[in-house]
N, C-alpha and C. Protein backbone atom coordinates (compact mmCIF):
# COMPACT_ATOMS: atom_id res chain seq x y z
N UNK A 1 -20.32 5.63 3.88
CA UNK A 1 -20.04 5.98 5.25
C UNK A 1 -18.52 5.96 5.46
N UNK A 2 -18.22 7.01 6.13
CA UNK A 2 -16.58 6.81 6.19
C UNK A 2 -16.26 6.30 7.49
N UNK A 3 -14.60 6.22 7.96
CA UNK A 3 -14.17 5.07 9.09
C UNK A 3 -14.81 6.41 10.43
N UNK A 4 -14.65 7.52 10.00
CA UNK A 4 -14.77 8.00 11.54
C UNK A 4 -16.56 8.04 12.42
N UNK A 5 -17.37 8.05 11.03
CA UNK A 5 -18.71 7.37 11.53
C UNK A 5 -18.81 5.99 12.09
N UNK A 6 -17.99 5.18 11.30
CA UNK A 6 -18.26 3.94 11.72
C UNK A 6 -18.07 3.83 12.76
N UNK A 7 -16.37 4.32 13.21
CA UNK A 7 -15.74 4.24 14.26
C UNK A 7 -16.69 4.78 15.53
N UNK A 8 -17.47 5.79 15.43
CA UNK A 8 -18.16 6.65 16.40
C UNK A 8 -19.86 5.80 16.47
N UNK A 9 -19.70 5.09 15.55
CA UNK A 9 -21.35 4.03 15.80
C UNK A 9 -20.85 3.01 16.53
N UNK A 10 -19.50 2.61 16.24
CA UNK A 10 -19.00 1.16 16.97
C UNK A 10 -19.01 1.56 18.57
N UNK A 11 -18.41 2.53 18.93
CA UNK A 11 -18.09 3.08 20.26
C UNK A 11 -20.05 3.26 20.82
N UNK A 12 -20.69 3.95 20.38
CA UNK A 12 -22.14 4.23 20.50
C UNK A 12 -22.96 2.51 20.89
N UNK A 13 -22.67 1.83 20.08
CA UNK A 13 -23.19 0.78 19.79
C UNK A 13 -22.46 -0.70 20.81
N UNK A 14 -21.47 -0.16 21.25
CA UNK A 14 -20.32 -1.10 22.52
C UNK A 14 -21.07 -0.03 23.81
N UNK A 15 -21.22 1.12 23.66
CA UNK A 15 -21.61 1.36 25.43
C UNK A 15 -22.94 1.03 25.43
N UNK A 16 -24.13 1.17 24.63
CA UNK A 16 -25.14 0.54 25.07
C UNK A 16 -25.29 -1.45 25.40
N UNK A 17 -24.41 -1.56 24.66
CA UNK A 17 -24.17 -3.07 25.17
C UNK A 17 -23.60 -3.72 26.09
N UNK A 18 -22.80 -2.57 26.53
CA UNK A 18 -22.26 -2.74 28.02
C UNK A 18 -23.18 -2.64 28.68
N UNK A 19 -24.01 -1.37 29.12
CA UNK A 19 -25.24 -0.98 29.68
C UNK A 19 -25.88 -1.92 29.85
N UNK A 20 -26.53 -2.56 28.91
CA UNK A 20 -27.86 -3.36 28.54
C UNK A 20 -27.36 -4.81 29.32
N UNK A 21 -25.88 -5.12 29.41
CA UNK A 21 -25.04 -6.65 29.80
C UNK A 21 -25.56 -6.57 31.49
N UNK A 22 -25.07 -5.13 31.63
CA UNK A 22 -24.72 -5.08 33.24
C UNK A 22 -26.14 -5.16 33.89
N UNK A 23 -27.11 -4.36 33.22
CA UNK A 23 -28.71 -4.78 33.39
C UNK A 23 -29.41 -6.00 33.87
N UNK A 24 -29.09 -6.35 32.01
CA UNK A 24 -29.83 -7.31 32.14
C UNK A 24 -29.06 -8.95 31.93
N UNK A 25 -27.81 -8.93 32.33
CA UNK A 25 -27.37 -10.00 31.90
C UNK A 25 -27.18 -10.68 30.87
N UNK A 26 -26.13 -11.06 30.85
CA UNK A 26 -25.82 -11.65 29.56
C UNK A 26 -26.36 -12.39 28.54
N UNK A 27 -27.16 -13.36 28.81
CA UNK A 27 -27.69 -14.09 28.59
C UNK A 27 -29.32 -13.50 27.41
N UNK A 28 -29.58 -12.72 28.26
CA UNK A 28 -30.72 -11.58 27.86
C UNK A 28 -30.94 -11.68 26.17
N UNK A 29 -32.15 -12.07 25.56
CA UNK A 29 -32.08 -11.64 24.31
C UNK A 29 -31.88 -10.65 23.73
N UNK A 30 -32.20 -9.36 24.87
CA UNK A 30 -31.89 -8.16 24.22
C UNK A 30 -30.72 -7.73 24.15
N UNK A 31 -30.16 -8.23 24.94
CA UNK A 31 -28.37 -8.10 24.88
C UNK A 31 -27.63 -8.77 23.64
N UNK A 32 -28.18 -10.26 23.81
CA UNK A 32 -27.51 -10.72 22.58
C UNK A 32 -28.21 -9.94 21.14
N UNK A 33 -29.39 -9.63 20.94
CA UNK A 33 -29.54 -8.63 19.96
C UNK A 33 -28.40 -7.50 19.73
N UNK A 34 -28.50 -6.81 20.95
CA UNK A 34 -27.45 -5.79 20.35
C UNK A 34 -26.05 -6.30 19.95
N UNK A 35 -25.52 -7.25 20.69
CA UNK A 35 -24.44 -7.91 20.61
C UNK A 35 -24.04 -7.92 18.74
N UNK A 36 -25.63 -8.57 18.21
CA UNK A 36 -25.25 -9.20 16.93
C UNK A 36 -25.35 -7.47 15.75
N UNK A 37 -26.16 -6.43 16.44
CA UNK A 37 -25.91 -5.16 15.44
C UNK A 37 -24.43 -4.77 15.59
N UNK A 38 -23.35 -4.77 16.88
CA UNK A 38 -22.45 -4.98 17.03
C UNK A 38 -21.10 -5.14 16.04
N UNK A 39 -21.84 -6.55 15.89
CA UNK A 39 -20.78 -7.42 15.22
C UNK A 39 -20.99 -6.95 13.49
N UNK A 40 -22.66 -6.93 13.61
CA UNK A 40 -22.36 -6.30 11.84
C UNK A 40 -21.95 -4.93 11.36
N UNK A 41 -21.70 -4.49 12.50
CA UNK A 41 -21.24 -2.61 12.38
C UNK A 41 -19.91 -3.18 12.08
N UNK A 42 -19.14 -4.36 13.04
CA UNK A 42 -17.70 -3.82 12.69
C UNK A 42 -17.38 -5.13 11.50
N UNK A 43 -18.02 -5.71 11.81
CA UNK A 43 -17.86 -6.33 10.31
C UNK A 43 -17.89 -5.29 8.78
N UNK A 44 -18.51 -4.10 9.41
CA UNK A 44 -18.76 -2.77 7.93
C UNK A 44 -18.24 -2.59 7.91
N UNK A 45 -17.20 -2.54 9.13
CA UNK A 45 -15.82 -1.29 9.43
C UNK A 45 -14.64 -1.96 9.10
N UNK A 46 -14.91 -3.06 9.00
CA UNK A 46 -13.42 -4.14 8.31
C UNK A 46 -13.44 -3.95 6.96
N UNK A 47 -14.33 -4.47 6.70
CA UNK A 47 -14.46 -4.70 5.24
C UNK A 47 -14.43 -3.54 4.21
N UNK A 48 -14.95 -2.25 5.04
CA UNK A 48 -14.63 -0.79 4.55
C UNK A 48 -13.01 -0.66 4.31
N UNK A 49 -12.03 -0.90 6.05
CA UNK A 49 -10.68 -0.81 5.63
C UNK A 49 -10.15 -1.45 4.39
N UNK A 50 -10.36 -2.84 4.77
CA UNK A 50 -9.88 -3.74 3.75
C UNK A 50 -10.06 -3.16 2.46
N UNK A 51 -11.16 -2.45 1.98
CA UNK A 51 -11.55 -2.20 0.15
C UNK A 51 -10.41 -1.18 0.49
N UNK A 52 -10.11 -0.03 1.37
CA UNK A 52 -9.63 1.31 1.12
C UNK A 52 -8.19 0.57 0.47
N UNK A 53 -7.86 -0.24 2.26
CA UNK A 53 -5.96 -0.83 1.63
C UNK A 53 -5.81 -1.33 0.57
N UNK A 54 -6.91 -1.63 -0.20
CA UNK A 54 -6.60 -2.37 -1.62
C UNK A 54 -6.51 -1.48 -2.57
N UNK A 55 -6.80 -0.25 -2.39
CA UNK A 55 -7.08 0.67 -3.23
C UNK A 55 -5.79 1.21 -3.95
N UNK A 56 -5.69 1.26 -5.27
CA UNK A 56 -3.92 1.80 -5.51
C UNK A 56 -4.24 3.52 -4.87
N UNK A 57 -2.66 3.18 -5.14
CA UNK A 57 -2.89 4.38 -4.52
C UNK A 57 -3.17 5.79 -4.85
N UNK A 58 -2.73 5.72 -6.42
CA UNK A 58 -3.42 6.87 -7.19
C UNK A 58 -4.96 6.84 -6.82
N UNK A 59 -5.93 6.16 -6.82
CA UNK A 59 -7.57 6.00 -6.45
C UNK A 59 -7.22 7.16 -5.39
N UNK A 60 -6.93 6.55 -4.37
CA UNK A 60 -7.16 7.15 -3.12
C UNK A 60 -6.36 8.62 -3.18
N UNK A 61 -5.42 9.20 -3.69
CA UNK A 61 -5.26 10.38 -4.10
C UNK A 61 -6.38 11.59 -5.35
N UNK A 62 -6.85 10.45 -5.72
CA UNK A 62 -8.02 11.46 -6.41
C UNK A 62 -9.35 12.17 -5.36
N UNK A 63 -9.23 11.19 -4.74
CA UNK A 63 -10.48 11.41 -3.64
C UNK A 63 -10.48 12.51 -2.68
N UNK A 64 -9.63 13.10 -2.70
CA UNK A 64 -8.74 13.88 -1.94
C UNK A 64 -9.30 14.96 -2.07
């Protein structure tokens, strides 16, 4: 998956959790559910950057 999916699931995945907060309150299991798909989307999306910046940089010119 590349950063601009991720980026576009993170945004997807923050307005329904806004939605779902203002609903049903915070507290809400279903809120904190989404809360925690949330956190493991951008936990993907870190850990995706992080491998790329490590990447020399010839790698990342082949890919190209």
């Amino acid at each position: 998956m590349d950063l601009e999916k991720i980026e576009q699931q993170i945004e997807q995945e923050r307005r329904i959790l806004n939605q779902m907060a203002a609903e049903h309150g915070i507290r809400d299991h279903r809120v904190i559910d989404q809360s925690e798909q949330l956190d493991r989307i951008l936990d993907s999306y870190l850990q995706y950057k992080h491998r790329k910046r490590r990447e020399p940089a010839h790698k990342l010119n082949e890919n190209c």
